[in-house]
C-alpha atoms as a PDB file:
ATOM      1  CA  UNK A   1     -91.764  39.572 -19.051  1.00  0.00           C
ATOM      2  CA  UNK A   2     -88.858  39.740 -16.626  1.00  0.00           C
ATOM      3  CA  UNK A   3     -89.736  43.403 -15.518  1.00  0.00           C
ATOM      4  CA  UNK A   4     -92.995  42.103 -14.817  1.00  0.00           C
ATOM      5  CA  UNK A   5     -91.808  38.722 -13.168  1.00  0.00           C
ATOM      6  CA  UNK A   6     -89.935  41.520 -10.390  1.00  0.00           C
ATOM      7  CA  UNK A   7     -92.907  44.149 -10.327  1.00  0.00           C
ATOM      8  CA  UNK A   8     -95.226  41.399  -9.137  1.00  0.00           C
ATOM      9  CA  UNK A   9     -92.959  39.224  -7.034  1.00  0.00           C
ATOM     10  CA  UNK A  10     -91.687  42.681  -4.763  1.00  0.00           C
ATOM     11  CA  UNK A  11     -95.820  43.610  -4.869  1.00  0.00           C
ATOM     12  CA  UNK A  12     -96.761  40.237  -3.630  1.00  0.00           C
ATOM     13  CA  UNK A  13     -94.192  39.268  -1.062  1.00  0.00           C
ATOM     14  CA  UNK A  14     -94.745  41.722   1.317  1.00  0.00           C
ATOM     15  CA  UNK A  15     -98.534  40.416   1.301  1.00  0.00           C
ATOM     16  CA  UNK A  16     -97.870  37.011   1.506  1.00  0.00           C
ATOM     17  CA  UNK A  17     -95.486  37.638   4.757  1.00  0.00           C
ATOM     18  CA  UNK A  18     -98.260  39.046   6.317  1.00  0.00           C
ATOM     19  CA  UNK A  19    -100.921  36.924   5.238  1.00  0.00           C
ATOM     20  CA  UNK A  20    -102.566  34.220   7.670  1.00  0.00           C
ATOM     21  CA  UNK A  21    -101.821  31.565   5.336  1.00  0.00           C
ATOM     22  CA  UNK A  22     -97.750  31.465   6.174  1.00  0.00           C
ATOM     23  CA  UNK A  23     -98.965  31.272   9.636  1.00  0.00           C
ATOM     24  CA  UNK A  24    -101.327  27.578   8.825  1.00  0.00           C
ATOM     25  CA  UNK A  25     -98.434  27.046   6.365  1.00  0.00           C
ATOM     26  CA  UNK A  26     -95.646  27.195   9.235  1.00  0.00           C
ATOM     27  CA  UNK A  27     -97.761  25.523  11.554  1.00  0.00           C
ATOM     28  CA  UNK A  28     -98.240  22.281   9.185  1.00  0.00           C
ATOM     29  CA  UNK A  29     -94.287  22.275   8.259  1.00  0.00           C
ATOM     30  CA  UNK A  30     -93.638  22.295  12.131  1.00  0.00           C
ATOM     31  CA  UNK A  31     -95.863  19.249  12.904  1.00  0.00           C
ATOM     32  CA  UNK A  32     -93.422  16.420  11.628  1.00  0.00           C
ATOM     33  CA  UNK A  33     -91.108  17.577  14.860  1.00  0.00           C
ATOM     34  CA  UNK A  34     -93.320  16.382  17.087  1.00  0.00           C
ATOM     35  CA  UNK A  35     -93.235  12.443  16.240  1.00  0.00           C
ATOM     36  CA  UNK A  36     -89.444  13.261  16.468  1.00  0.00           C
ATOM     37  CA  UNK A  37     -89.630  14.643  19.525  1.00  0.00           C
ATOM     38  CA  UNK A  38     -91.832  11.680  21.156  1.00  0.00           C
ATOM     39  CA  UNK A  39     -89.763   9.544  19.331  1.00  0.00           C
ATOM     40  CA  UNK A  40     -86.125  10.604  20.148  1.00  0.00           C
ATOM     41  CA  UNK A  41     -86.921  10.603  24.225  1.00  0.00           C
ATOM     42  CA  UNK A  42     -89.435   7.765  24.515  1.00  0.00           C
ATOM     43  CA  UNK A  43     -88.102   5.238  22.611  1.00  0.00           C
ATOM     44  CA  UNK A  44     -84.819   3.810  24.245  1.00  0.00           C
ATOM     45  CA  UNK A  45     -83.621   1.962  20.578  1.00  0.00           C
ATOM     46  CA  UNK A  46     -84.218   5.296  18.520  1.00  0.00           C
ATOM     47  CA  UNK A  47     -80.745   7.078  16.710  1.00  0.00           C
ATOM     48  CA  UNK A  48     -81.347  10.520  15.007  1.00  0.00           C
ATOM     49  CA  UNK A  49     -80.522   8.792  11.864  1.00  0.00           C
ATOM     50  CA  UNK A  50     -83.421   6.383  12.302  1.00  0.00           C
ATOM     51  CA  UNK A  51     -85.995   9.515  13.841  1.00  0.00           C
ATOM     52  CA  UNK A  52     -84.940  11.565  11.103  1.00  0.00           C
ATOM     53  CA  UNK A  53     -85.196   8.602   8.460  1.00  0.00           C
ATOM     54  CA  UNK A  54     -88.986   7.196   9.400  1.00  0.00           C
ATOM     55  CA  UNK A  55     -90.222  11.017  10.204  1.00  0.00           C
ATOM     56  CA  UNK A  56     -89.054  12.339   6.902  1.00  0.00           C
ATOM     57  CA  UNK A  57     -90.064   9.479   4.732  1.00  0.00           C
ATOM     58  CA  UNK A  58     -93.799   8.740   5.922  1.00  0.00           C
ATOM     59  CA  UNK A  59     -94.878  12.308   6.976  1.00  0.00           C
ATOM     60  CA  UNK A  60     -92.883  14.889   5.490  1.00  0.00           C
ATOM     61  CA  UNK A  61     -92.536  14.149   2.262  1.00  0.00           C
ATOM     62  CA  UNK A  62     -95.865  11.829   1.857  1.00  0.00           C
ATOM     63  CA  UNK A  63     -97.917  14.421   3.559  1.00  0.00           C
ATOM     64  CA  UNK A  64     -96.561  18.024   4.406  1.00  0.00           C
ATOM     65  CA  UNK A  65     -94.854  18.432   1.903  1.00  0.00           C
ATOM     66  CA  UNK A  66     -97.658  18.084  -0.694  1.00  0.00           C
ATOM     67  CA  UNK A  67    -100.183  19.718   1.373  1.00  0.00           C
ATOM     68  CA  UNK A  68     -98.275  22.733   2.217  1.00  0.00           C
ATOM     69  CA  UNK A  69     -97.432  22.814  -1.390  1.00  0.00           C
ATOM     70  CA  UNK A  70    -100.725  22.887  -2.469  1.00  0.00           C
ATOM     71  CA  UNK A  71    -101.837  25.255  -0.455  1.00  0.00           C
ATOM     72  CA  UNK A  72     -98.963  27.401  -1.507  1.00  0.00           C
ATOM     73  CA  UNK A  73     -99.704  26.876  -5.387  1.00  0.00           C
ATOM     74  CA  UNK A  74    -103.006  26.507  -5.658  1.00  0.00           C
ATOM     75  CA  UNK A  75    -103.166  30.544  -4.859  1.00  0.00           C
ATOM     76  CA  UNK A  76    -100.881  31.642  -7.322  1.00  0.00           C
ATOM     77  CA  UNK A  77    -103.464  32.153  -9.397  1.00  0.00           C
ATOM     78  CA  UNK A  78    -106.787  31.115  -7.366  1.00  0.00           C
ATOM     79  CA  UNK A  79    -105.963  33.797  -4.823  1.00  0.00           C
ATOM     80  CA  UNK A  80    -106.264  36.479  -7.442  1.00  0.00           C
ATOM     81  CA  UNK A  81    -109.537  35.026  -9.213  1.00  0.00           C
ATOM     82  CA  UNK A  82    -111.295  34.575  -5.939  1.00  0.00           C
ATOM     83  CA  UNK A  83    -110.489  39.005  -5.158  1.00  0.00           C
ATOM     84  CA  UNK A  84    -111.921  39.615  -8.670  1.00  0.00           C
ATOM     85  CA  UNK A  85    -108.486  41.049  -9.413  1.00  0.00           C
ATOM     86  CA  UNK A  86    -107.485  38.530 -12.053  1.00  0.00           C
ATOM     87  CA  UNK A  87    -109.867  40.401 -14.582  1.00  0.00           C
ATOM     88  CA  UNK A  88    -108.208  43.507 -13.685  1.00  0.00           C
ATOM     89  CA  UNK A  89    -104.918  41.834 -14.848  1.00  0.00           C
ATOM     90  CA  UNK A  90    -106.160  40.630 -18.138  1.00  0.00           C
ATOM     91  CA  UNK A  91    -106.906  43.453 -18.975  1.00  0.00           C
ATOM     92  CA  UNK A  92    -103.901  45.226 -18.769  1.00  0.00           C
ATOM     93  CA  UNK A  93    -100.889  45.302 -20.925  1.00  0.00           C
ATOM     94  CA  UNK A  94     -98.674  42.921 -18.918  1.00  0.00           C
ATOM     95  CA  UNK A  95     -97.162  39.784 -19.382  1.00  0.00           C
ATOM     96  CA  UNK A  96     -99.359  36.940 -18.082  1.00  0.00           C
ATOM     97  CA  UNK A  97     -96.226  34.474 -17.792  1.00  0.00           C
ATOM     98  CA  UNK A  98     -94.324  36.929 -16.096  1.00  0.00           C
ATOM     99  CA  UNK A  99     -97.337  37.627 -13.753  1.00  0.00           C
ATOM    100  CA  UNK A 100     -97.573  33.972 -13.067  1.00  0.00           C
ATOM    101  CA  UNK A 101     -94.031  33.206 -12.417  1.00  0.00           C
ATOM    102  CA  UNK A 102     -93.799  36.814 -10.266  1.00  0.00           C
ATOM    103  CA  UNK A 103     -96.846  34.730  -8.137  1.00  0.00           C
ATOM    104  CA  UNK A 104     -95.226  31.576  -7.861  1.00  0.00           C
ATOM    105  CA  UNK A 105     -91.867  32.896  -6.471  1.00  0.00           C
ATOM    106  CA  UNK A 106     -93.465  35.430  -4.129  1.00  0.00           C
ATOM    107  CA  UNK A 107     -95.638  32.242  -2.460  1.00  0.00           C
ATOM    108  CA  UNK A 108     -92.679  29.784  -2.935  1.00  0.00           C
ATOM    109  CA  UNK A 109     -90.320  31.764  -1.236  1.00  0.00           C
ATOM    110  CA  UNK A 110     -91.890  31.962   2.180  1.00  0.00           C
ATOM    111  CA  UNK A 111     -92.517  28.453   1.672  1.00  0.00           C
ATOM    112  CA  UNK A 112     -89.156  27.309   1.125  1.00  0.00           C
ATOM    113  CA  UNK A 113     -88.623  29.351   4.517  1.00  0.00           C
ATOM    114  CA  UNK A 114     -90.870  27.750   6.541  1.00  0.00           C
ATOM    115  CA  UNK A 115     -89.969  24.185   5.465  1.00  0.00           C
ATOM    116  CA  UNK A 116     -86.542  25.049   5.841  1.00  0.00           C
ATOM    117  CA  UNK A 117     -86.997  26.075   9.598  1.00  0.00           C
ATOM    118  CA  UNK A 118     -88.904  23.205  10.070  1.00  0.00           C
ATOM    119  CA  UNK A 119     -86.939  20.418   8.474  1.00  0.00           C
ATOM    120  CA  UNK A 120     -83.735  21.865  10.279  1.00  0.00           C
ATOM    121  CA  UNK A 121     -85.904  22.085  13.945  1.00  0.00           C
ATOM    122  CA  UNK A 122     -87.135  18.091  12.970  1.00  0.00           C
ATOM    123  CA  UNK A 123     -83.132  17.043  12.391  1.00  0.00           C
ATOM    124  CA  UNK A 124     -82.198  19.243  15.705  1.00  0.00           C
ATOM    125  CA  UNK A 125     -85.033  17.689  17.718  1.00  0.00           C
ATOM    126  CA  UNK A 126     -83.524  13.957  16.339  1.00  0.00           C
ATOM    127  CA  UNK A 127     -80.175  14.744  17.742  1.00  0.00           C
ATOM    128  CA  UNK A 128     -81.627  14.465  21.434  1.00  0.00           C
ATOM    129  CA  UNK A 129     -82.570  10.424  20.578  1.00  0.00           C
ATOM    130  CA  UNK A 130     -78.289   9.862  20.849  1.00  0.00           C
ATOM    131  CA  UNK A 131     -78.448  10.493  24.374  1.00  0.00           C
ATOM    132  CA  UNK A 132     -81.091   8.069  25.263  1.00  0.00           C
ATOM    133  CA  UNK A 133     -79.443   5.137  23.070  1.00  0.00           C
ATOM    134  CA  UNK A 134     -76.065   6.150  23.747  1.00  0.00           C
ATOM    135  CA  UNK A 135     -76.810   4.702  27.874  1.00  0.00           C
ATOM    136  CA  UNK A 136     -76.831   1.047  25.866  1.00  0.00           C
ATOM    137  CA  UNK A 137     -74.788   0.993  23.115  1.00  0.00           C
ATOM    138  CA  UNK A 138     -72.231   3.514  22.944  1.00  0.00           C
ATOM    139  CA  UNK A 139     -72.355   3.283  19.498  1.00  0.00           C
ATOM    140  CA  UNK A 140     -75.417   4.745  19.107  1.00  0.00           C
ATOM    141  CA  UNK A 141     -74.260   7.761  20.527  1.00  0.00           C
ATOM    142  CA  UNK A 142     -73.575   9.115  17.118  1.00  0.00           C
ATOM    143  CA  UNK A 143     -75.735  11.617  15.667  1.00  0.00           C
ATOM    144  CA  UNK A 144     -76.390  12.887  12.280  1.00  0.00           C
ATOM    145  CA  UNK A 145     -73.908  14.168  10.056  1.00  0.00           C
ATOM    146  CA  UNK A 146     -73.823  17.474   8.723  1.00  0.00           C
ATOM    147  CA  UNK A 147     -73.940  15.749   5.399  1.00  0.00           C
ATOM    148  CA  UNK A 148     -77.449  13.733   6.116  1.00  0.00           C
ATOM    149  CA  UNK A 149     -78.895  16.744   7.862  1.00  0.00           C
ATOM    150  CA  UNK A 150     -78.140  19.180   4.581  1.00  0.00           C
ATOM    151  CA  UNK A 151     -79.399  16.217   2.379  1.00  0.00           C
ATOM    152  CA  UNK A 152     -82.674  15.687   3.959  1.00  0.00           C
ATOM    153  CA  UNK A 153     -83.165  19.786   3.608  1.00  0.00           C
ATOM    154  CA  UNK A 154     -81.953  19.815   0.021  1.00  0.00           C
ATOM    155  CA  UNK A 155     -84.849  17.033  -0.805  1.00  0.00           C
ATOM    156  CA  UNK A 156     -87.728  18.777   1.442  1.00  0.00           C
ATOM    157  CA  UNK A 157     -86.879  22.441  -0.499  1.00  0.00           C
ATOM    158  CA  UNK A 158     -86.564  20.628  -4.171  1.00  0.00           C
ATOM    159  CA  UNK A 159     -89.797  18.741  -3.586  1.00  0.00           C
ATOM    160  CA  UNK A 160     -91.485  21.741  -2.553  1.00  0.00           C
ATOM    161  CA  UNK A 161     -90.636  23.552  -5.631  1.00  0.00           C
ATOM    162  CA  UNK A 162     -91.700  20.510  -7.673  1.00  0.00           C
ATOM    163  CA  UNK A 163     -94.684  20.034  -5.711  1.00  0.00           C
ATOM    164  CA  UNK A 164     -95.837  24.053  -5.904  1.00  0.00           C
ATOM    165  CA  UNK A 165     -95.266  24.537  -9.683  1.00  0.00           C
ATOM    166  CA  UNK A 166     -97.392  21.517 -10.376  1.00  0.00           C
ATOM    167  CA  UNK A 167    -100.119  22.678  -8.363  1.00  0.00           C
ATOM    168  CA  UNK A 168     -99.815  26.638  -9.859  1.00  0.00           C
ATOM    169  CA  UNK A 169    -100.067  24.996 -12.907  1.00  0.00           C
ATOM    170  CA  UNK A 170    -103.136  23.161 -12.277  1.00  0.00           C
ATOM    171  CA  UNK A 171    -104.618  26.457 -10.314  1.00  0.00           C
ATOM    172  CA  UNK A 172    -103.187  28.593 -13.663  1.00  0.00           C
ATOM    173  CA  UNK A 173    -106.477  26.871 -15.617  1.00  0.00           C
ATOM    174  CA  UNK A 174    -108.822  25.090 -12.805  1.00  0.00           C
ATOM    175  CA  UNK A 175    -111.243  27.162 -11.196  1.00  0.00           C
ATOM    176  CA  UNK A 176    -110.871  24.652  -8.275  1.00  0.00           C
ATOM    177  CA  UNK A 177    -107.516  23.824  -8.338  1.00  0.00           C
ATOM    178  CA  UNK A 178    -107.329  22.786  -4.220  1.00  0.00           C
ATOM    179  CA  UNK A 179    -109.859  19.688  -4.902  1.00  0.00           C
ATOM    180  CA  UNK A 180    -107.909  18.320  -7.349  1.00  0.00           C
ATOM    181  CA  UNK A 181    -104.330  18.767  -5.922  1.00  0.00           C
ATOM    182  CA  UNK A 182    -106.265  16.899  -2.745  1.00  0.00           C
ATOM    183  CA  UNK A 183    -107.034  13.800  -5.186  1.00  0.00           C
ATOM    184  CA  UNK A 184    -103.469  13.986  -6.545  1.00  0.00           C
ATOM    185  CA  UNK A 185    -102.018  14.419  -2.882  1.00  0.00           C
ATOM    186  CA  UNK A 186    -103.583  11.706  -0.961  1.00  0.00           C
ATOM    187  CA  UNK A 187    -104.379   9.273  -4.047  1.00  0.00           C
ATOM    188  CA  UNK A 188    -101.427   9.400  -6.271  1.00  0.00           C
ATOM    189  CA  UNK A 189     -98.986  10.536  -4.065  1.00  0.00           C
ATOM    190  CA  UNK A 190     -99.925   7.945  -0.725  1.00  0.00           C
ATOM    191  CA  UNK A 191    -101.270   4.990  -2.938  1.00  0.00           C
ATOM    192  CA  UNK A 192     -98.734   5.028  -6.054  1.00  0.00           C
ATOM    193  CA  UNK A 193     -95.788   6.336  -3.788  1.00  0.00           C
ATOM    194  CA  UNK A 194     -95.978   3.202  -2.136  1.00  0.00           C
ATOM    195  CA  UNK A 195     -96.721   0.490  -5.098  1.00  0.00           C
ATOM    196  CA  UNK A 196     -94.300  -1.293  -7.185  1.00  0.00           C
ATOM    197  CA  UNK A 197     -94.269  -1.065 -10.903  1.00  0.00           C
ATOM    198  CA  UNK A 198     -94.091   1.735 -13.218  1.00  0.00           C
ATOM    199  CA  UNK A 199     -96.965   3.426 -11.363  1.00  0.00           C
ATOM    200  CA  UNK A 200     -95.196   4.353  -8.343  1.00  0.00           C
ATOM    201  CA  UNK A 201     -93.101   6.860 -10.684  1.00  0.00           C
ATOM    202  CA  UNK A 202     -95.659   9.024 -11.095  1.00  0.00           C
ATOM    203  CA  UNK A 203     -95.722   9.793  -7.477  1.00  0.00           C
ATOM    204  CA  UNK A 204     -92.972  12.910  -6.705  1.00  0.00           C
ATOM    205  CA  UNK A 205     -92.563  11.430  -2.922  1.00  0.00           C
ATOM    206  CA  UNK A 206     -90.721   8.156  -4.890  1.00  0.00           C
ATOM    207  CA  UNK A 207     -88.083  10.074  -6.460  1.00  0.00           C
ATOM    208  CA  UNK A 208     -87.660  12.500  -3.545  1.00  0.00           C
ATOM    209  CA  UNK A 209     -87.356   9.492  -1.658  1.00  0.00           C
ATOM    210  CA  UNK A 210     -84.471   7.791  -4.523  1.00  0.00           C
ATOM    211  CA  UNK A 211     -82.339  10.566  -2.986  1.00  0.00           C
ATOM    212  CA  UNK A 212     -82.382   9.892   0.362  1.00  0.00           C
ATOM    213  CA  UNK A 213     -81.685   6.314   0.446  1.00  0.00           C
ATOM    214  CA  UNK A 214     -78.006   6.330  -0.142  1.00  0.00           C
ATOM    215  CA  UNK A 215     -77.387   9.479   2.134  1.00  0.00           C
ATOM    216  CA  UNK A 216     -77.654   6.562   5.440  1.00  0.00           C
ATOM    217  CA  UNK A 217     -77.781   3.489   6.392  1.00  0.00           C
ATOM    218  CA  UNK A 218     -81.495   3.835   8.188  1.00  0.00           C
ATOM    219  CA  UNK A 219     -83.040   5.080   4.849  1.00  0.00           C
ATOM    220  CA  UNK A 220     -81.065   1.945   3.068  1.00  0.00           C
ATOM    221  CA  UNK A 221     -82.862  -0.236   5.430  1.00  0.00           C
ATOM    222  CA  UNK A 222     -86.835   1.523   5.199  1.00  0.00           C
ATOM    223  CA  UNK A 223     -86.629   0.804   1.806  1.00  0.00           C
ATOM    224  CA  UNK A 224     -85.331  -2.703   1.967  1.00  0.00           C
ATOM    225  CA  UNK A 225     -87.801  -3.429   4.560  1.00  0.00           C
ATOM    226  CA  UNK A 226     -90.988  -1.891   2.513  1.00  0.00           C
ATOM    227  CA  UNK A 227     -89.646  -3.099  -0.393  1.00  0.00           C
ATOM    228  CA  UNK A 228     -89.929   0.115  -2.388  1.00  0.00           C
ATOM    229  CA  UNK A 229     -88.104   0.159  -5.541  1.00  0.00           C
ATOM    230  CA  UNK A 230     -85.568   2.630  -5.215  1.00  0.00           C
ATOM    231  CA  UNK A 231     -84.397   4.583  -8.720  1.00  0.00           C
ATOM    232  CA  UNK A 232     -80.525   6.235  -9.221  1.00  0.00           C
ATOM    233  CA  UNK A 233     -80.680   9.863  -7.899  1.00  0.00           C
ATOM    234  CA  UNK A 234     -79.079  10.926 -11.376  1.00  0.00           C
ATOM    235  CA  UNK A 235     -82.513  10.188 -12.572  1.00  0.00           C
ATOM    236  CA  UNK A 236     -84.461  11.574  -9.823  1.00  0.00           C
ATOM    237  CA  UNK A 237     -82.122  14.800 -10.169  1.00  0.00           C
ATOM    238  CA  UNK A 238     -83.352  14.541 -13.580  1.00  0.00           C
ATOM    239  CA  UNK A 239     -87.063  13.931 -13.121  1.00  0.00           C
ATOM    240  CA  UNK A 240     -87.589  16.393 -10.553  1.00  0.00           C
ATOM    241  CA  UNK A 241     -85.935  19.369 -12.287  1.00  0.00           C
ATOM    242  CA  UNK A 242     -88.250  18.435 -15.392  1.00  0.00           C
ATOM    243  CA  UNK A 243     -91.295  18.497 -13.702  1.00  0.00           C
ATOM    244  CA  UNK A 244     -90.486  21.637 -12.306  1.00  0.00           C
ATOM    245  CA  UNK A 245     -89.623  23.223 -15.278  1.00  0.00           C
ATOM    246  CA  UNK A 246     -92.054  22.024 -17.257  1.00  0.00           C
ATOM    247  CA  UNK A 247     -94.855  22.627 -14.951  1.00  0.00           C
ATOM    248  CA  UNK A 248     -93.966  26.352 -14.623  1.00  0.00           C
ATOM    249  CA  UNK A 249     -93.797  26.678 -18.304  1.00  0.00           C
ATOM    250  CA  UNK A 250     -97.385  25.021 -18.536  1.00  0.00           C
ATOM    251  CA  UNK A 251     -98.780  27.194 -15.900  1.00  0.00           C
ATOM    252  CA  UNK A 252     -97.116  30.075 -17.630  1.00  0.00           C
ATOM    253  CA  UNK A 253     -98.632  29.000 -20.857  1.00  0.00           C
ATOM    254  CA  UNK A 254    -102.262  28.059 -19.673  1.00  0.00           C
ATOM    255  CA  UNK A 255    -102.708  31.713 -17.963  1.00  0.00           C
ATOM    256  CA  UNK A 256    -101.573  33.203 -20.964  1.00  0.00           C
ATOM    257  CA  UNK A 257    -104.374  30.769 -23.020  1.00  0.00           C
ATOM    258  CA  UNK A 258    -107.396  31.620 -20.266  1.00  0.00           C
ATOM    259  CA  UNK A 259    -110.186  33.615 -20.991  1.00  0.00           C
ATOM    260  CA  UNK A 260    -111.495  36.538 -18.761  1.00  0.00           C
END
């Protein structure tokens, strides 16, 4: 499996570099700096902590994260049906979970690159917002630590893995895995995310989000304010690493179930 896992990660990267879907994939990750941007110079009250806090927490992670995920996922396996290559595959003496997991790192690595970039460009564009407050309140003059800024990157690249191996699972035995990853993205995700009760946990954003809140004061106060319900970030830690796991494994196991 594991020679198979490298074989088909080093033949796939290359393509996906290339490929015009990194390009609408790095465009989308970029977009949450531009509510920074209009938000650090045109608003006279705004800190980077605050920019980076209500950027990150109703557009990043409740909507480009999960969309770019999808997109990234829901090819893992889609991508090769759709070029009539999948066939080809089965046929074949190869591992199928190796082939799927070889798929999933060779789209989730460009990924995690481009959301990187981006996430880092959104906390460097927040910075700017100290220099307009600072004129009133010198206090405000302080940006983000280094801490906060490597926090909010750690949660945008751990929900992206969580968020692409649920989606290559779904893709691993859907024929039409990018309609249903749109129901779960923009029903489950932005409804549930933002209820109370036990409902909200099955929304990824909410525990993404249990991470963030103790990392500053401006994420402290969001959540008081919207009254989410925030849970320990041992058990998001916990969560989130299981779903990821878990949801490779199924993906892994579904492909290896599928008929021709």
């Amino acid at each position: 499996m594991l020679q198979t896992l490298w074989l088909v990660f080093m033949r796939h990267l290359p393509r996906v570099l290339r490929s015009r879907r990194l390009l609408l994939l790095a465009g989308l990750a970029a977009l949450p700096m531009l509510p920074a941007f209009f938000a650090a110079r045109m608003k006279l009250d705004a800190t980077a902590d605050s920019v980076v806090a209500h950027v990150s927490w109703f557009l990043m992670l409740q909507l480009v994260l999960p969309l770019c995920a999808l997109i990234a996922g829901s090819a893992v396996v889609a991508e090769e049906a759709e070029d009539r290559t999948l066939s080809w595959v089965f046929m074949r003496p190869v591992s199928r979970p190796g082939f799927f997991l070889g798929r999933l790192f060779a789209l989730l690595l460009p990924l995690l690159l481009v959301l990187g970039l981006a996430t880092l460009g959104m906390v460097a564009v927040a910075q700017s917002a100290k220099g307009a407050a600072a004129a009133f309140d010198p206090e405000q003059a302080q940006g983000l630590t280094p801490g906060h800024g490597m926090r909010v990157l750690l949660v945008v690249l751990v929900g992206a893995t969580a968020y692409t191996a649920v989606f290559a699972a779904l893709g691993s035995r859907l024929k039409h895995p990018l309609m249903i990853g749109l129901g779960y993205a923009f029903v489950i995700e932005a409804l549930f995310g933002n209820l109370t009760g036990p409902t909200m946990k099955l929304a990824l954003s909410h525990h993404l989000r249990s991470l963030l809140v103790d990392s500053s004061a401006a994420y402290n106060r969001l959540a008081v304010q919207l009254g989410s319900e925030i849970d320990s970030p041992q058990e998001a830690w916990v969560t989130l690493a299981s779903v990821t796991l878990v949801a490779s494994a199924l993906g892994a196991y579904l492909l290896r179930r599928r008929e021709i």
